[in-house]
Protein backbone atom coordinates (compact mmCIF):
# COMPACT_ATOMS: atom_id res chain seq x y z
CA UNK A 1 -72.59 -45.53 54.74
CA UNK A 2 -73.94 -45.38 51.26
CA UNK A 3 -72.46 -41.90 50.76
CA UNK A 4 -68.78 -42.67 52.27
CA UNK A 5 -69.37 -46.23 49.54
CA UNK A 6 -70.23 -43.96 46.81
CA UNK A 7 -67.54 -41.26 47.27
CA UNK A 8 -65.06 -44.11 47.28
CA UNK A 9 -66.11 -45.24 43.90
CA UNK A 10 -66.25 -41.95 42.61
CA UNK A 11 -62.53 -41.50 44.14
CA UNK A 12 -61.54 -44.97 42.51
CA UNK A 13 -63.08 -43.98 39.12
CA UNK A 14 -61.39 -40.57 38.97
CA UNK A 15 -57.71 -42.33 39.81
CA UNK A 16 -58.37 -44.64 37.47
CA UNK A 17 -58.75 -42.22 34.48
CA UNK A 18 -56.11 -39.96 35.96
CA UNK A 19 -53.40 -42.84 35.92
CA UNK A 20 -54.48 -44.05 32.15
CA UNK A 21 -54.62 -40.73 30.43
CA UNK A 22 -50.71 -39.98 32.21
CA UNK A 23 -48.45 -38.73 30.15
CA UNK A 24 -45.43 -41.13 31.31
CA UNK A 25 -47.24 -43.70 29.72
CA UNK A 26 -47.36 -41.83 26.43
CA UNK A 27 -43.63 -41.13 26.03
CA UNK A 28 -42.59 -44.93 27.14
CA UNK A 29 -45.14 -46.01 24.55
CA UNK A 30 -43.12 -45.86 21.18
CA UNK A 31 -44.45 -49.44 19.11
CA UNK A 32 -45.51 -47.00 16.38
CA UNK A 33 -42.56 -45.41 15.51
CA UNK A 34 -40.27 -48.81 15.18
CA UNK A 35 -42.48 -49.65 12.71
CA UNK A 36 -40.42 -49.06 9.34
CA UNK A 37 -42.30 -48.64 5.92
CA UNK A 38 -40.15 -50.27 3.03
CA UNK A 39 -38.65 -48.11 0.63
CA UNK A 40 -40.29 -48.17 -3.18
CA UNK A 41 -37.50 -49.07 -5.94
CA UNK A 42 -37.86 -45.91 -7.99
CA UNK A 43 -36.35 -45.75 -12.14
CA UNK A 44 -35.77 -43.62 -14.65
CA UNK A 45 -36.67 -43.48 -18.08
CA UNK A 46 -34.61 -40.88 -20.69
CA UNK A 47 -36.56 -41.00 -24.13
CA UNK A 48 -34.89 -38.95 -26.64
CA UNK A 49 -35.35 -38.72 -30.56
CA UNK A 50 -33.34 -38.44 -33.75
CA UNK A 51 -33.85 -35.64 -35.80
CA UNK A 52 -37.04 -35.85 -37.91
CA UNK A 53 -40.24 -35.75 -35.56
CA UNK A 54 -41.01 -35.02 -31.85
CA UNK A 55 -41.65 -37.43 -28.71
CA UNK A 56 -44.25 -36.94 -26.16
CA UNK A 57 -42.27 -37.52 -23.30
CA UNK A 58 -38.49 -37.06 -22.38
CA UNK A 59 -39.27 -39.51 -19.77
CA UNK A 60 -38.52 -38.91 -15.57
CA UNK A 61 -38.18 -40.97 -12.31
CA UNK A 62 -40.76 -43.12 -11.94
CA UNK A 63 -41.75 -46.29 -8.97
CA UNK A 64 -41.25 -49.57 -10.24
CA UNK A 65 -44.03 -51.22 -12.07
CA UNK A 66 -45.53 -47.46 -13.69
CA UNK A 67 -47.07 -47.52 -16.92
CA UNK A 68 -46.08 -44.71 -19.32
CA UNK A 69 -47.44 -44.36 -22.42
CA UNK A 70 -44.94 -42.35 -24.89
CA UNK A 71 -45.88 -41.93 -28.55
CA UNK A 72 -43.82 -40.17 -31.36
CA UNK A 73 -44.96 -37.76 -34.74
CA UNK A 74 -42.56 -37.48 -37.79
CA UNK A 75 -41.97 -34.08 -39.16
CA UNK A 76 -43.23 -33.47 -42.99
CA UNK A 77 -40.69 -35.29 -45.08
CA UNK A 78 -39.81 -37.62 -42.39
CA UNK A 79 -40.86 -41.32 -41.55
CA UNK A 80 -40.73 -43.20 -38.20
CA UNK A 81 -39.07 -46.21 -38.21
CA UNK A 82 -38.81 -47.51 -34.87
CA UNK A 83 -37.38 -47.48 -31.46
CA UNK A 84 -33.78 -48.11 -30.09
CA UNK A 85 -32.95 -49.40 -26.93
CA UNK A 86 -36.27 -51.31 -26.93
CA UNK A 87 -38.05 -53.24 -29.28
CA UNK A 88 -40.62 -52.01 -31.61
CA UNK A 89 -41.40 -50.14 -34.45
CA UNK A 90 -45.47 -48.75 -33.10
CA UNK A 91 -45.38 -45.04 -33.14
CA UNK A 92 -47.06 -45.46 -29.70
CA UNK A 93 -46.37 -47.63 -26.95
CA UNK A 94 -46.95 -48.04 -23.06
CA UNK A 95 -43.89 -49.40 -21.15
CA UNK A 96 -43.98 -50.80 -17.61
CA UNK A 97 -41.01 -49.66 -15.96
CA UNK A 98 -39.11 -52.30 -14.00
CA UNK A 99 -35.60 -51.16 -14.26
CA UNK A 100 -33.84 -47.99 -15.97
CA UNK A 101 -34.01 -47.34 -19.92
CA UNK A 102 -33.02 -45.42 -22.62
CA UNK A 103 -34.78 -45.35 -25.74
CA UNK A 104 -34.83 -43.25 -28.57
CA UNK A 105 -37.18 -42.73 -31.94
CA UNK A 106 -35.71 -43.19 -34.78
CA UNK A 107 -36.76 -41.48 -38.48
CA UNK A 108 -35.71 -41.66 -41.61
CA UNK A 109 -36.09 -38.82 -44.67
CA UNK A 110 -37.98 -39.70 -46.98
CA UNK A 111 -36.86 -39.92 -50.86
CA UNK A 112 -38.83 -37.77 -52.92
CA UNK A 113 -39.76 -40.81 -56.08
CA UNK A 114 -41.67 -38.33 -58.03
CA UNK A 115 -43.10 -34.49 -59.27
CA UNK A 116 -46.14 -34.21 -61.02
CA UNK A 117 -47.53 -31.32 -62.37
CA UNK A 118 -51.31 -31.64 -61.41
CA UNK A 119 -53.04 -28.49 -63.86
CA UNK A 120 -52.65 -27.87 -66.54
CA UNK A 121 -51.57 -31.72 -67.51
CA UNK A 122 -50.63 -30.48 -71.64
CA UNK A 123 -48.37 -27.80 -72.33
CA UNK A 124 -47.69 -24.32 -70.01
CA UNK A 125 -47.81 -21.05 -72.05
CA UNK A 126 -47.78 -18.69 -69.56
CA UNK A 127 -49.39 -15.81 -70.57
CA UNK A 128 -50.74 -14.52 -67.28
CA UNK A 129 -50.54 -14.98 -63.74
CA UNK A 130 -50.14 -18.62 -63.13
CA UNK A 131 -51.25 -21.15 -60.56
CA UNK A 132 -49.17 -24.39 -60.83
CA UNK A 133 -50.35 -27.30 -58.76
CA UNK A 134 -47.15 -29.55 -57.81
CA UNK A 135 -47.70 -32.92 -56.29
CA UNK A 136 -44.24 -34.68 -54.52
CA UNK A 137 -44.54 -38.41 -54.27
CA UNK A 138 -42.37 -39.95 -51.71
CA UNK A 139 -41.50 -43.70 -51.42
CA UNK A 140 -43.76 -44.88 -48.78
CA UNK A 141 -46.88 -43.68 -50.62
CA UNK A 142 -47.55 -40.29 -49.16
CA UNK A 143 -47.69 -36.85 -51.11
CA UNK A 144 -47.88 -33.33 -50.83
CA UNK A 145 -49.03 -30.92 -53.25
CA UNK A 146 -47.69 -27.44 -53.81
CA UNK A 147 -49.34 -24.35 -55.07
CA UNK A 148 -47.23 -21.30 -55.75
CA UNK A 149 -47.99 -18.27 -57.82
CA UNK A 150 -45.89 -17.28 -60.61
C-alpha cells in the first residue's frame, strides 16, 4: 500500500509541474506588456556664433533637464561680448535644457588705440638688416607685438 501511496504522489507532483510550466498559461499571461513606459520630453539646442571666435558646441537634441556646458574663444583681434538669445556675457556657461533655444556668441573687433615701436626707442638709421619690434595696443588692454625683418 505504501508503494501504490507513493506512486500517487509522485503522479500528483509530476501533473502538478506539468500543468504550471504549460505554455497556454504563458501566452494568456500578457500584464507585462500593457505596462507603458512614459515618453521623455526631448529639446534642442542650436548654438551658433558671429564672426570673430569659435564655439564649442553647435548644440543637438537633448532630454529635458541635461546640462551642457558650451564655452566660446575670440579669434586674435576679436573680443567676446556676450550671448544672444540668453542672458550673459561669461565666455563659458552650463545651461539646463528645459525647452528649445537658440543662442549665439557675439564678438566685437577690436580698435587698434596704439603702435609702438619697442627697439630701438631714438631714431632708425638703417644701415643693415633690421629687426623692428612693433607692439599694437588695442582698447581693452591687450597687445601684440610684431617682429618682421627688413
Amino acid at each position: 500500500m505504501k508503494k501504490i501511496l507513493s506512486i500517487f504522489i509522485f503522479v500528483s507532483v509530476l501533473y502538478s509541474l506539468l500543468y504550471s510550466c504549460s505554455s497556454d498559461e504563458e501566452t494568456t499571461s500578457s500584464s507585462v506588456a500593457d505596462i507603458s513606459v512614459p515618453e521623455v520630453k526631448k529639446y534642442t539646442l542650436s548654438v551658433t556664433s558671429e564672426d570673430g571666435g569659435t564655439i564649442s558646441s553647435d548644440g543637438g537634441t537633448y532630454e529635458e533637464g541635461t546640462e551642457i556646458t558650451i564655452s566660446v574663444t575670440a579669434n586674435e583681434g576679436y573680443e567676446f561680448i556676450g550671448w544672444d538669445g540668453i542672458e550673459s556675457n561669461e565666455p563659458s556657461l552650463t545651461i539646463t535644457l528645459n525647452s528649445n533655444l537658440n543662442i549665439k556668441a557675439l564678438f566685437k573687433i577690436l580698435t587698434l588705440t596704439s603702435i609702438e615701436l619697442l627697439n630701438p626707442q631714438d631714431s632708425i638709421v638703417v644701415t643693415e638688416v633690421y629687426n623692428p619690434i612693433l607692439r599694437a595696443n588695442y582698447e581693452n588692454g591687450t597687445f601684440k607685438e610684431i617682429s618682421q625683418t627688413v
